[in-house]
PDB file of N, CA and C in Angstrom:
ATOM      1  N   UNK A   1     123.708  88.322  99.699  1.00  0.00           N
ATOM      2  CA  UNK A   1     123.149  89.553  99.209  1.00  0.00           C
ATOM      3  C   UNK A   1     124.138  90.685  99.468  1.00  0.00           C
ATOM      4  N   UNK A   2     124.868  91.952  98.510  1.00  0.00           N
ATOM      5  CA  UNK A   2     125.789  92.277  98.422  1.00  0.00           C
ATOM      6  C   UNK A   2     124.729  93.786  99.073  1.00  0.00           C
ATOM      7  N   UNK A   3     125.505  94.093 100.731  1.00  0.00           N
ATOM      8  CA  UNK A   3     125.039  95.180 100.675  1.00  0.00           C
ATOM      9  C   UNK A   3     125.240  96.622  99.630  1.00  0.00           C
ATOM     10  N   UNK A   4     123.848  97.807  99.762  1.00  0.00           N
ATOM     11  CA  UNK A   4     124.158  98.799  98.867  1.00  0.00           C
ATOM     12  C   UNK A   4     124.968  99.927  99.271  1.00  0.00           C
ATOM     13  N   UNK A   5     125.863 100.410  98.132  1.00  0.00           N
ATOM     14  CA  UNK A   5     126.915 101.296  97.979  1.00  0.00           C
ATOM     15  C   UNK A   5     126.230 102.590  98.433  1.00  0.00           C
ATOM     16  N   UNK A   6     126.477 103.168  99.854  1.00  0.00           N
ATOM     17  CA  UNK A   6     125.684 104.698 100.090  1.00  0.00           C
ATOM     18  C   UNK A   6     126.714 105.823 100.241  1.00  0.00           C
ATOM     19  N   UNK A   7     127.874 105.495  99.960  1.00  0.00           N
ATOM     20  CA  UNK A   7     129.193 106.517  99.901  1.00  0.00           C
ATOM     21  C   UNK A   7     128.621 107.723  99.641  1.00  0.00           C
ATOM     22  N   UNK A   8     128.705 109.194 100.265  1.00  0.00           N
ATOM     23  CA  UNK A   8     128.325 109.928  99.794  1.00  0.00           C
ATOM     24  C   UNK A   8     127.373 111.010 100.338  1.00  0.00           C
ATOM     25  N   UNK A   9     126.272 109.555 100.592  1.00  0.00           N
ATOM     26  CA  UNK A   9     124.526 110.072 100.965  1.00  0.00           C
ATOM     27  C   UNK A   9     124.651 110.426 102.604  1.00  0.00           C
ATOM     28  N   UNK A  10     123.744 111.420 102.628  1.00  0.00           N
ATOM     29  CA  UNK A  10     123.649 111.470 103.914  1.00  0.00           C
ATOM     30  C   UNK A  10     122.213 111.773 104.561  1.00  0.00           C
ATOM     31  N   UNK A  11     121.956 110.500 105.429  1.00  0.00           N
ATOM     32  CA  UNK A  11     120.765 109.979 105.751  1.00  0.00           C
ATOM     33  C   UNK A  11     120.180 110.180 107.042  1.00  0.00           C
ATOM     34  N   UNK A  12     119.356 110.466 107.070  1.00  0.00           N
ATOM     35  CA  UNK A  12     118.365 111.047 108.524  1.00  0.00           C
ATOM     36  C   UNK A  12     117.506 109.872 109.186  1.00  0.00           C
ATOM     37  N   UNK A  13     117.806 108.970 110.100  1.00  0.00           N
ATOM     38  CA  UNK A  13     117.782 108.200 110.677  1.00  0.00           C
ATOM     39  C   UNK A  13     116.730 108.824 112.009  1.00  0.00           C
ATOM     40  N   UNK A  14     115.533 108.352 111.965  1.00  0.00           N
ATOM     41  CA  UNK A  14     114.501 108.576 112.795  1.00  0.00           C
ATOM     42  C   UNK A  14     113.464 107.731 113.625  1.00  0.00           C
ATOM     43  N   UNK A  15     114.250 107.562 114.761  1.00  0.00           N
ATOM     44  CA  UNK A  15     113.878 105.984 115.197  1.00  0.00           C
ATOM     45  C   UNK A  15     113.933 106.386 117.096  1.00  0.00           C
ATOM     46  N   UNK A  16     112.617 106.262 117.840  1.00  0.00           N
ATOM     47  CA  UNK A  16     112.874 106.059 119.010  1.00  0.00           C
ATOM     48  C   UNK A  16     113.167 104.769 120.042  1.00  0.00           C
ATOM     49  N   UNK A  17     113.472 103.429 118.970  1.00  0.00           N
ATOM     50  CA  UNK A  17     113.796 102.385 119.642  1.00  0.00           C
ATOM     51  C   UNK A  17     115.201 102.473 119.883  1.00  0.00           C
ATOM     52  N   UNK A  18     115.780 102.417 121.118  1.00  0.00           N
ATOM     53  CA  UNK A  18     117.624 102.286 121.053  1.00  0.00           C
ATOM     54  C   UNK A  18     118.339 101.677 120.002  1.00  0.00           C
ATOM     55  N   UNK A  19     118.152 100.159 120.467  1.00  0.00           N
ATOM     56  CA  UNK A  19     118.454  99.166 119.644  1.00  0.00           C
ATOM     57  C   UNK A  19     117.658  99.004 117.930  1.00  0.00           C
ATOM     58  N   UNK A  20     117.138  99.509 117.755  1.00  0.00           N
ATOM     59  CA  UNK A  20     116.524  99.448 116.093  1.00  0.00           C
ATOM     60  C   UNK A  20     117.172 100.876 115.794  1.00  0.00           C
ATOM     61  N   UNK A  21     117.507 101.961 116.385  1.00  0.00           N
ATOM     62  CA  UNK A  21     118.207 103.237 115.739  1.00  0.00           C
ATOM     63  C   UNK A  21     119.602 102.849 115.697  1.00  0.00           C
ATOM     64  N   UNK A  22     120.156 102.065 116.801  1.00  0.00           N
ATOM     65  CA  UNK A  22     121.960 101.590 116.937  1.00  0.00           C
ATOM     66  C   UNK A  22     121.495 100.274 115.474  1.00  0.00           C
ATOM     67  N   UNK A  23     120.857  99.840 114.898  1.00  0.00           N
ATOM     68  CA  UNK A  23     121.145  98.658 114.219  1.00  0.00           C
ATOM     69  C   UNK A  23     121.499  99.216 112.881  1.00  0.00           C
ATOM     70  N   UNK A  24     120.295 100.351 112.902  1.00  0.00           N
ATOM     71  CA  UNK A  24     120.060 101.027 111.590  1.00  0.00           C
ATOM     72  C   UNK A  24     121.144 102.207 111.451  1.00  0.00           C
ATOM     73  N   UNK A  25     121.652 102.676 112.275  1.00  0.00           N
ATOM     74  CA  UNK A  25     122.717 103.261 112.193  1.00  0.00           C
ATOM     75  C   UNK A  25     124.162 102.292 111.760  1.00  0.00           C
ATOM     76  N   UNK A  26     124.481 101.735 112.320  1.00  0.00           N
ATOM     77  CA  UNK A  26     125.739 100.702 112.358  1.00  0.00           C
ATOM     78  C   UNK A  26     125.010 100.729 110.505  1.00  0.00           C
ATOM     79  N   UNK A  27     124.530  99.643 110.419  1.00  0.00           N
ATOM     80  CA  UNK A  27     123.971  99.724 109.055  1.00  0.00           C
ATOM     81  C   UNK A  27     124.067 100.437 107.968  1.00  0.00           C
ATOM     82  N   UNK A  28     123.689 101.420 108.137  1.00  0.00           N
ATOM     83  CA  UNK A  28     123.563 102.762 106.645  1.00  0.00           C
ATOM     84  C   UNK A  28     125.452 103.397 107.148  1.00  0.00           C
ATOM     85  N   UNK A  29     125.884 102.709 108.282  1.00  0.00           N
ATOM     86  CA  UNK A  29     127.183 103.437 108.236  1.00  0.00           C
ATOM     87  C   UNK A  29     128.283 102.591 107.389  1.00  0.00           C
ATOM     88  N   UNK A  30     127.835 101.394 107.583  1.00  0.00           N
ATOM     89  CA  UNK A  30     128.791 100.255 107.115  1.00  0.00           C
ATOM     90  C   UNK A  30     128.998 100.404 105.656  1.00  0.00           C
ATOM     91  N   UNK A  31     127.731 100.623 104.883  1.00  0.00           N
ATOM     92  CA  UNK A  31     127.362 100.820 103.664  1.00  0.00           C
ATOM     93  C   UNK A  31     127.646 102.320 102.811  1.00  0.00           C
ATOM     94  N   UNK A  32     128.644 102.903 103.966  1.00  0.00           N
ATOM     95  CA  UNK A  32     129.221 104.320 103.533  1.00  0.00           C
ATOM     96  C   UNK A  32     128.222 105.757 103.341  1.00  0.00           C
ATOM     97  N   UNK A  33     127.055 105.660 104.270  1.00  0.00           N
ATOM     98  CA  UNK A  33     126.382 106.629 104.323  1.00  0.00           C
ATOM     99  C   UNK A  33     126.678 107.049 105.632  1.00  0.00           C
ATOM    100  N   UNK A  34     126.392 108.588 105.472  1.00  0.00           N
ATOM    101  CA  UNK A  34     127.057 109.602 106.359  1.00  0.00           C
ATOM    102  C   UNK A  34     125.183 109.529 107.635  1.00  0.00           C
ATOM    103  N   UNK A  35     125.717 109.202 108.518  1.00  0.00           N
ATOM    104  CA  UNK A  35     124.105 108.981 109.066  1.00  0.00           C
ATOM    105  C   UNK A  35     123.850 110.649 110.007  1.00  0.00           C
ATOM    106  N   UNK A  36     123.015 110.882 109.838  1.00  0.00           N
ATOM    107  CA  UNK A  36     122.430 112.143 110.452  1.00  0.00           C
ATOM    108  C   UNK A  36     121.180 111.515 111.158  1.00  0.00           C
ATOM    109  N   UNK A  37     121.948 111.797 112.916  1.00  0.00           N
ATOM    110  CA  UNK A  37     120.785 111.667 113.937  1.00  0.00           C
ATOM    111  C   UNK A  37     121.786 109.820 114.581  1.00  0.00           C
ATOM    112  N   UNK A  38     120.535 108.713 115.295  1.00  0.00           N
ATOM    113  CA  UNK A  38     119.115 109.146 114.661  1.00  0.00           C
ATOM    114  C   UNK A  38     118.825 109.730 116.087  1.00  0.00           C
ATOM    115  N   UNK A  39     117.365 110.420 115.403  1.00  0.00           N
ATOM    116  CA  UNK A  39     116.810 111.140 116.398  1.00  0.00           C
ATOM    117  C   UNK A  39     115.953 110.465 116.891  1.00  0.00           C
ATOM    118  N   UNK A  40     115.291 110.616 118.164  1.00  0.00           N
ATOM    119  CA  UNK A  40     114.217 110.141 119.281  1.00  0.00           C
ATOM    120  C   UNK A  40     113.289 110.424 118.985  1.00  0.00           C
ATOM    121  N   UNK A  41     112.804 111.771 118.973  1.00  0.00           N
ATOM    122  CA  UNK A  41     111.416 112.284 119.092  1.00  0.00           C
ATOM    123  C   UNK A  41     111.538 113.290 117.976  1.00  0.00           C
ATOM    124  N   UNK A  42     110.249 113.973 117.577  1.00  0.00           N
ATOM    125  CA  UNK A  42     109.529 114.818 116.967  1.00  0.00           C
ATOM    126  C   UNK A  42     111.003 116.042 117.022  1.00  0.00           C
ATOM    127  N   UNK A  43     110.803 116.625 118.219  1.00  0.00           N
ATOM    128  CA  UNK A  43     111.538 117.840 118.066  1.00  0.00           C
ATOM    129  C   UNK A  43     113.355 117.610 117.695  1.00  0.00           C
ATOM    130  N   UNK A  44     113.613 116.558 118.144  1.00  0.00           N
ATOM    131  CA  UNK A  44     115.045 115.910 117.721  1.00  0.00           C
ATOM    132  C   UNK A  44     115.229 116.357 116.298  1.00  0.00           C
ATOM    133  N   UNK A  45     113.953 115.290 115.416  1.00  0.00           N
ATOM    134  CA  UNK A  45     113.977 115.172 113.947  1.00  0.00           C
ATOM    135  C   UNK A  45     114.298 116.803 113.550  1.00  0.00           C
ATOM    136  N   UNK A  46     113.028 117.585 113.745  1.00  0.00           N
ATOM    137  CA  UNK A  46     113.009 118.968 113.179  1.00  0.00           C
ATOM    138  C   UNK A  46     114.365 119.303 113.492  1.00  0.00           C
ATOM    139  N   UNK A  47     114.817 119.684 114.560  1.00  0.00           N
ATOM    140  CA  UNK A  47     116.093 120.769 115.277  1.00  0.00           C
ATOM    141  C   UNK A  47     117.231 119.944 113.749  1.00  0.00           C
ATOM    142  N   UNK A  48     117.254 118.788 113.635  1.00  0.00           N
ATOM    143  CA  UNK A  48     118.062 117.812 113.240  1.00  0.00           C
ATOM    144  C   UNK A  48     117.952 118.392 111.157  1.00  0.00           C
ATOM    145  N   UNK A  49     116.707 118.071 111.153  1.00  0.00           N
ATOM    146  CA  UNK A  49     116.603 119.200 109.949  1.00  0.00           C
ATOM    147  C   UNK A  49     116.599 120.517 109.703  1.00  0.00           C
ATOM    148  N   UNK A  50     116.878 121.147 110.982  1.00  0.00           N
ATOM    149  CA  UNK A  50     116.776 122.684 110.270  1.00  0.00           C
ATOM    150  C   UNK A  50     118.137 122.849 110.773  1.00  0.00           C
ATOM    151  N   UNK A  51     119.123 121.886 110.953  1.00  0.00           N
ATOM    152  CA  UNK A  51     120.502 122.438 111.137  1.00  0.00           C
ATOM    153  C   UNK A  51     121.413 121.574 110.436  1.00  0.00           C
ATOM    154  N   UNK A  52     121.053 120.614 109.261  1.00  0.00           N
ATOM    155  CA  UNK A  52     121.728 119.572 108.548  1.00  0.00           C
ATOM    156  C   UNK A  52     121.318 120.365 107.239  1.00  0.00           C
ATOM    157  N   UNK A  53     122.357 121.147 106.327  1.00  0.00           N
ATOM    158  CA  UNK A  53     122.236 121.225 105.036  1.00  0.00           C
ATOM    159  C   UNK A  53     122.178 120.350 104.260  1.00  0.00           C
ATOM    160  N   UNK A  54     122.657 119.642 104.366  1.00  0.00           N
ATOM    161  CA  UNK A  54     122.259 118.261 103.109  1.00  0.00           C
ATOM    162  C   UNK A  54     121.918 117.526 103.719  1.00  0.00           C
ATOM    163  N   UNK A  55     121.023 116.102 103.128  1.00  0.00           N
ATOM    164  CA  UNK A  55     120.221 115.205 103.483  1.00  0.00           C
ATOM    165  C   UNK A  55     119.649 114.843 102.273  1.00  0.00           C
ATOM    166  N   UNK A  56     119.947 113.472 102.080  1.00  0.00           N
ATOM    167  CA  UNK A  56     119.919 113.107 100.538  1.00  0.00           C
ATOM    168  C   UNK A  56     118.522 111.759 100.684  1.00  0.00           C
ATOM    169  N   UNK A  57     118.617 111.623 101.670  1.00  0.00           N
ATOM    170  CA  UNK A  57     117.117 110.573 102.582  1.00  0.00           C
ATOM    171  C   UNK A  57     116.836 110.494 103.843  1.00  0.00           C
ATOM    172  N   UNK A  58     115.834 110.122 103.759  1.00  0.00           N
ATOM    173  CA  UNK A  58     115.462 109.446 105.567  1.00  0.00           C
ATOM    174  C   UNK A  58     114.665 108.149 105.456  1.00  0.00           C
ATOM    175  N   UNK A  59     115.042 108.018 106.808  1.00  0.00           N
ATOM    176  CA  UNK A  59     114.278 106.812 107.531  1.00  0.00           C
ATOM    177  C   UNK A  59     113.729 107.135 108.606  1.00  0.00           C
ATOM    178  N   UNK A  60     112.276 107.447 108.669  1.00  0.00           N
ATOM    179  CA  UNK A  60     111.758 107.528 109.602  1.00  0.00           C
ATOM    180  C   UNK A  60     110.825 106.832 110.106  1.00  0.00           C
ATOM    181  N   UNK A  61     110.557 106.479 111.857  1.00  0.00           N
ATOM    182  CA  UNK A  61     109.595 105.279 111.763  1.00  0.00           C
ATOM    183  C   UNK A  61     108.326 106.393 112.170  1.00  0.00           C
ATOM    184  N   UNK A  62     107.346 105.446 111.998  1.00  0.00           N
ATOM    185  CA  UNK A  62     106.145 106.585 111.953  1.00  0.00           C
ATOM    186  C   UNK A  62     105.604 106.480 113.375  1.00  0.00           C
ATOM    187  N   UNK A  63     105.810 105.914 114.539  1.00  0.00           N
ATOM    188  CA  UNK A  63     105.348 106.723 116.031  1.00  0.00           C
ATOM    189  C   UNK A  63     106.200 106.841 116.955  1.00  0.00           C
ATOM    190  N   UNK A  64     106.009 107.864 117.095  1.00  0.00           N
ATOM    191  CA  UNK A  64     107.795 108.223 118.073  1.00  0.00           C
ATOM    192  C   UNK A  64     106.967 108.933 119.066  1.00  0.00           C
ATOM    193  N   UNK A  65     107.136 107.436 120.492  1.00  0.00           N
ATOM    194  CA  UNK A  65     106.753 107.576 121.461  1.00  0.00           C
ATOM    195  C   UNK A  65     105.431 108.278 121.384  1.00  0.00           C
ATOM    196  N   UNK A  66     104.255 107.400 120.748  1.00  0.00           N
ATOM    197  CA  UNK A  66     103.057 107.699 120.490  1.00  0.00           C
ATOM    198  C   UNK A  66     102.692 108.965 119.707  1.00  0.00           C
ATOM    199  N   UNK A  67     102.951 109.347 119.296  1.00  0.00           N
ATOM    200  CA  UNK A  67     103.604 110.616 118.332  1.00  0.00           C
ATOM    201  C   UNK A  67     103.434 109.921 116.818  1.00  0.00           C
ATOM    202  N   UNK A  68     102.285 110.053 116.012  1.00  0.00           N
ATOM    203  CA  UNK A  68     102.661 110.099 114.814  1.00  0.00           C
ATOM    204  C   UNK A  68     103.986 111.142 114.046  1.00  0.00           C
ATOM    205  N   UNK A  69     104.724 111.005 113.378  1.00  0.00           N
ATOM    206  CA  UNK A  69     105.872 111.828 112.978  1.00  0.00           C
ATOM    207  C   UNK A  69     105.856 112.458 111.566  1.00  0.00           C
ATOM    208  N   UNK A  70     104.245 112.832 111.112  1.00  0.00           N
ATOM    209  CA  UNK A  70     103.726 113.770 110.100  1.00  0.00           C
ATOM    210  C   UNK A  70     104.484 114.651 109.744  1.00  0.00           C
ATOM    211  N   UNK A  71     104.625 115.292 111.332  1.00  0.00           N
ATOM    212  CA  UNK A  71     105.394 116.494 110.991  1.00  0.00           C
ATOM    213  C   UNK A  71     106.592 116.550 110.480  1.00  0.00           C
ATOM    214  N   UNK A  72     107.056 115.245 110.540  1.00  0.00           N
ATOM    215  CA  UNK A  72     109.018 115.628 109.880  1.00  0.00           C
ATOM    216  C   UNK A  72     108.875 115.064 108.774  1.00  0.00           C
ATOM    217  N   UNK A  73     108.186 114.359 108.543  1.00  0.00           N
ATOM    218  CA  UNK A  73     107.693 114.423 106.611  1.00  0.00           C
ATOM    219  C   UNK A  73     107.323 115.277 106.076  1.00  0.00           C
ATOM    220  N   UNK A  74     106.571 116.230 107.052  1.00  0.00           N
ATOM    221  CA  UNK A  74     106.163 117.369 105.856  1.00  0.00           C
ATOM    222  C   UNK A  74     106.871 118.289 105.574  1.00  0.00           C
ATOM    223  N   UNK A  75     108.346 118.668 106.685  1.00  0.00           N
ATOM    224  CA  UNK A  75     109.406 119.156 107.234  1.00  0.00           C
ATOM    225  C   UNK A  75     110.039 118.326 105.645  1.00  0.00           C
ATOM    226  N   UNK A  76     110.601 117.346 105.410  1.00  0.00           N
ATOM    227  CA  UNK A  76     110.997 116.297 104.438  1.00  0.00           C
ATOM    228  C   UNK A  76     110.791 116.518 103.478  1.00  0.00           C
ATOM    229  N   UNK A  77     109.435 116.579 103.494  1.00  0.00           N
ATOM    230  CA  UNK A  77     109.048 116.767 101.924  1.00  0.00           C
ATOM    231  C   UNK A  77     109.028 118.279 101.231  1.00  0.00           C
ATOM    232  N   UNK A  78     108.995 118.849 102.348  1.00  0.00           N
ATOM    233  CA  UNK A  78     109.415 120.550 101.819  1.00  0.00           C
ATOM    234  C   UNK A  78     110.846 121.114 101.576  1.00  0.00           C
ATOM    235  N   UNK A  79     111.364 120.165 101.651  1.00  0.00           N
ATOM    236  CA  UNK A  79     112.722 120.027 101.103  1.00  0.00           C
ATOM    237  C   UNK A  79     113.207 119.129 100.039  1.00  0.00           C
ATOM    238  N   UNK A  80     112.572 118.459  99.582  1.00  0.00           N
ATOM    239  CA  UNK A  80     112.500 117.281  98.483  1.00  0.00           C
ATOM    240  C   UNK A  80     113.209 115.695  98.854  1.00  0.00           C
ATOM    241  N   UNK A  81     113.460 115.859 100.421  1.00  0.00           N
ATOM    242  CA  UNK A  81     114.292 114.395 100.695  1.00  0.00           C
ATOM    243  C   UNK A  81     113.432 113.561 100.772  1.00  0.00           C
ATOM    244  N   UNK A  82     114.301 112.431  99.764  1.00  0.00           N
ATOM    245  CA  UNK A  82     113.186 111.349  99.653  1.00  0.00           C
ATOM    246  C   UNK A  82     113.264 110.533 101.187  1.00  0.00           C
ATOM    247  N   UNK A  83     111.759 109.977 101.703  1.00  0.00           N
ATOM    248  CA  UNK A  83     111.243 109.286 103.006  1.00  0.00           C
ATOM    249  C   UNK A  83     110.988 108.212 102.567  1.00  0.00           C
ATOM    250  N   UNK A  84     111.326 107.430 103.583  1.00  0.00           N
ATOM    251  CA  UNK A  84     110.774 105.827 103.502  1.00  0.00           C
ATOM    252  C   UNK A  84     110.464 105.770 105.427  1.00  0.00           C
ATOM    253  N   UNK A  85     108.645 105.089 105.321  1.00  0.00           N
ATOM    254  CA  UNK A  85     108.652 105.044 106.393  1.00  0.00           C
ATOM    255  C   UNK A  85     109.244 103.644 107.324  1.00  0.00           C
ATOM    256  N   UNK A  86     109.510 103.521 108.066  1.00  0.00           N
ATOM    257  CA  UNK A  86     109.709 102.090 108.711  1.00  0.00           C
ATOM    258  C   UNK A  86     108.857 101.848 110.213  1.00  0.00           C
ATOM    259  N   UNK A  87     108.603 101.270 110.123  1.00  0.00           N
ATOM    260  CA  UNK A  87     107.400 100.408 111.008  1.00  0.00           C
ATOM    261  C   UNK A  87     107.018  99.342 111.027  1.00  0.00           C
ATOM    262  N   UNK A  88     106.580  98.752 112.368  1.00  0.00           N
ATOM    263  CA  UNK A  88     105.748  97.092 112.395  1.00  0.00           C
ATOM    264  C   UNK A  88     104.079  97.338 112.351  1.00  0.00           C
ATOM    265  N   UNK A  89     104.175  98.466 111.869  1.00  0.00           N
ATOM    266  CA  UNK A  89     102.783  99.061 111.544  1.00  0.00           C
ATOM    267  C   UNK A  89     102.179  98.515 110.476  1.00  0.00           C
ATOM    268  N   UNK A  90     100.661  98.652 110.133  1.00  0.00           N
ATOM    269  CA  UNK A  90     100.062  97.764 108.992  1.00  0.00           C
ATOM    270  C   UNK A  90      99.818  99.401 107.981  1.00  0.00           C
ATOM    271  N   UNK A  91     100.338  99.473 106.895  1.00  0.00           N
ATOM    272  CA  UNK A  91     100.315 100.377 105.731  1.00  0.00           C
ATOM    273  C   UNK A  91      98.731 101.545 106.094  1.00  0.00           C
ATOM    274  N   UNK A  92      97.512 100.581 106.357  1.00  0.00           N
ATOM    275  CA  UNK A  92      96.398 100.861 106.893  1.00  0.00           C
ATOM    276  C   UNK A  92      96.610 101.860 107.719  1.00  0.00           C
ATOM    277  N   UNK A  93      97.126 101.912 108.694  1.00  0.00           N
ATOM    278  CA  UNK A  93      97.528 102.715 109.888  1.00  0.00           C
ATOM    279  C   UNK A  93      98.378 104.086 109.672  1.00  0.00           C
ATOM    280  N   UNK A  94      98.586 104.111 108.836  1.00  0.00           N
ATOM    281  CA  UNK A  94      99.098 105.595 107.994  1.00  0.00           C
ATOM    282  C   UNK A  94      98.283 106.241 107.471  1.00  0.00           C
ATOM    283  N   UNK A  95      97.840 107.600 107.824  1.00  0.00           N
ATOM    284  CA  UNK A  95      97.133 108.649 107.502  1.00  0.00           C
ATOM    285  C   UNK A  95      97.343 108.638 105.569  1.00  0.00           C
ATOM    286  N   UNK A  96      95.815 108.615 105.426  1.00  0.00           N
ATOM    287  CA  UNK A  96      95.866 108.986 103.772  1.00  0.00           C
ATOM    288  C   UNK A  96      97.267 110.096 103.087  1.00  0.00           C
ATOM    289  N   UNK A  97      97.186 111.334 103.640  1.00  0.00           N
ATOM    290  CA  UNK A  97      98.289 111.932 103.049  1.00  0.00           C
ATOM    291  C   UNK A  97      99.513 111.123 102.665  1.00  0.00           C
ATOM    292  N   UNK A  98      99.773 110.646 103.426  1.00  0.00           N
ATOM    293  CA  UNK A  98     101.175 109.489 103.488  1.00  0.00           C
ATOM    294  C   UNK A  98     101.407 108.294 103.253  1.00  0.00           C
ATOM    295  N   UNK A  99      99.807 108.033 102.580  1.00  0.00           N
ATOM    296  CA  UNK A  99      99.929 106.269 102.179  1.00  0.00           C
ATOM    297  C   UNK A  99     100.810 106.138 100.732  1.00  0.00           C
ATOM    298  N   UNK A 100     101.830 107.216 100.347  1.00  0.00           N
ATOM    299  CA  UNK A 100     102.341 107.158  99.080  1.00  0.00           C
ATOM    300  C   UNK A 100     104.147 106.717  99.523  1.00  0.00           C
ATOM    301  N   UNK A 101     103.860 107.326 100.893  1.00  0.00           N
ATOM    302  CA  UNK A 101     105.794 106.800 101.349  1.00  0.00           C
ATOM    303  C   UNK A 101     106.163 105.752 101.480  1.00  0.00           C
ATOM    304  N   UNK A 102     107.420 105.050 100.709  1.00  0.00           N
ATOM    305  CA  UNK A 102     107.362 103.491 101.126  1.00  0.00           C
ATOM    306  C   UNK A 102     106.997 102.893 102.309  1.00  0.00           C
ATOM    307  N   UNK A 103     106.675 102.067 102.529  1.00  0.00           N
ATOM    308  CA  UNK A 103     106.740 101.303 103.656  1.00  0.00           C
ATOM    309  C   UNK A 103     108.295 100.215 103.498  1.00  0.00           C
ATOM    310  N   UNK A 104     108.955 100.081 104.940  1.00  0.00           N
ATOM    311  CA  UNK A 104     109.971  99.347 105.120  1.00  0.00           C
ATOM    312  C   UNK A 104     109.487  98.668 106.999  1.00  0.00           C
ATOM    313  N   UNK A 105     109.510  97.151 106.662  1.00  0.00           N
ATOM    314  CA  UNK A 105     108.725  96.735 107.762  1.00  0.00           C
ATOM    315  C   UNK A 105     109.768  96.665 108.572  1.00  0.00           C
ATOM    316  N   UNK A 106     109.574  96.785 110.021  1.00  0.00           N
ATOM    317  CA  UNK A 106     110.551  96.596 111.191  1.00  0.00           C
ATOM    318  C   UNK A 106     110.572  94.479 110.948  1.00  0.00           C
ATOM    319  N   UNK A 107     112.247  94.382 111.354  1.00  0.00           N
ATOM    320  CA  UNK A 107     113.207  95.173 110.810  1.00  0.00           C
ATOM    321  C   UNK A 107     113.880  95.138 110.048  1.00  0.00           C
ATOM    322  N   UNK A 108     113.984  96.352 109.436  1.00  0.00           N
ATOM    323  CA  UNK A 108     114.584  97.537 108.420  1.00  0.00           C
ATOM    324  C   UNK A 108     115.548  96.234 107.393  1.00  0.00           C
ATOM    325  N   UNK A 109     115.546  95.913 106.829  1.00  0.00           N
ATOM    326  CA  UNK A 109     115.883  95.662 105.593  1.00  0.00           C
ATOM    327  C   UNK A 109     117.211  96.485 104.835  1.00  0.00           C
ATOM    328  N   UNK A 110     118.341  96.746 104.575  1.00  0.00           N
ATOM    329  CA  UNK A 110     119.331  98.192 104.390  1.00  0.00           C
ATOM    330  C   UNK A 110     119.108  97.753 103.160  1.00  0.00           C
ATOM    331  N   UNK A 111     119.215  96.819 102.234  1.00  0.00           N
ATOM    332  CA  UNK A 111     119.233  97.123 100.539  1.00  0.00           C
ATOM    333  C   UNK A 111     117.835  97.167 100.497  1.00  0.00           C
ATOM    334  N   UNK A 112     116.508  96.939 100.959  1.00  0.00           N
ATOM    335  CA  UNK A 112     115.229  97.172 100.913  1.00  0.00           C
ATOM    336  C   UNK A 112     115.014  99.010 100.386  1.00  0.00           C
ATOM    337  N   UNK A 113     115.473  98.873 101.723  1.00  0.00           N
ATOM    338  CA  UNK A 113     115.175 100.736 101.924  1.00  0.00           C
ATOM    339  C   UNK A 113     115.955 101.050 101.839  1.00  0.00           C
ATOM    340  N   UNK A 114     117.101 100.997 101.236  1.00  0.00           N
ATOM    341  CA  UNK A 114     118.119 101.998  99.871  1.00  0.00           C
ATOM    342  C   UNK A 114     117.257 102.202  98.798  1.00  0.00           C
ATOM    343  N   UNK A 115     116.791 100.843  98.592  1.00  0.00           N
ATOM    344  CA  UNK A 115     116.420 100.694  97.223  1.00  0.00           C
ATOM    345  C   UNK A 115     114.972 101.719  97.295  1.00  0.00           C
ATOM    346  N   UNK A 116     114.272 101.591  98.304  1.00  0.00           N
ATOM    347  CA  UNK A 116     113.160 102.571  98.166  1.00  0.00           C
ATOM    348  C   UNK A 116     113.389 104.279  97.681  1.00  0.00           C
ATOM    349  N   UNK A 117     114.719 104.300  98.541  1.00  0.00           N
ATOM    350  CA  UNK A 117     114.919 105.611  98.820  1.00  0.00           C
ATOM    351  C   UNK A 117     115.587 106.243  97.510  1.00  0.00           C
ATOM    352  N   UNK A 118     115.987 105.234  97.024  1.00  0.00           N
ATOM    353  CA  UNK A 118     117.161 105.885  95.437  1.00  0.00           C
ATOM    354  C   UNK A 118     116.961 104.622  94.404  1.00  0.00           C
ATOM    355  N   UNK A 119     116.420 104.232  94.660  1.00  0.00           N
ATOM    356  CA  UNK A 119     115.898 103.527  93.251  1.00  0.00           C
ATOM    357  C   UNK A 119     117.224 102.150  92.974  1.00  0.00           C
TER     358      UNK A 119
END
């Protein structure tokens, strides 16, 4: 399977597992995306978006350190970057507002969730 071409993009990586943010990083880097973050927690993400002018996607997983992470989607989406969530979470477990963001199951898939994120 020929990983996807991300030359260019620059991606917001939102993950409080070490090792699943170092995988997914190495990852979206290999594949020539410029990775922004990843960040740990809630306030990481925000500080991380309100000081990154461009941001062409994210990956964010949806509980960071028991922390649903609503808020940096809505942060996300008020900027038009497309989200894909990632989680070993069941789709169910996502608040109605947000049952429209992909789901990308842990773990992360990189031509999966390219493909979510840019078609």
């Amino acid at each position: 399977m020929t990983a996807p071409q991300l030359s260019g993009r620059h991606i917001l990586l939102v993950e409080d597992d070490y090792f699943a943010a170092d995988d997914l990083a190495t990852s979206f880097g290999s594949a020539g995306a410029q990775v922004v973050g990843p960040a740990a927690s809630i306030d990481h993400a925000l500080g991380l978006i309100a000081r990154t002018q461009r941001l062409d996607g994210a990956v964010v997983d949806i509980n960071l350190g028991g922390t649903m992470s609503y808020d940096v989607v809505d942060r996300l989406r008020a900027r038009g970057v497309p989200v894909v969530f990632a989680s070993g979470y069941d789709r169910t477990t996502i608040a109605a507002p947000y049952r429209d963001i992909p789901l990308c199951e842990k773990p992360v898939d990189l031509k999966r969730c390219a493909k979510l994120l840019f078609g």
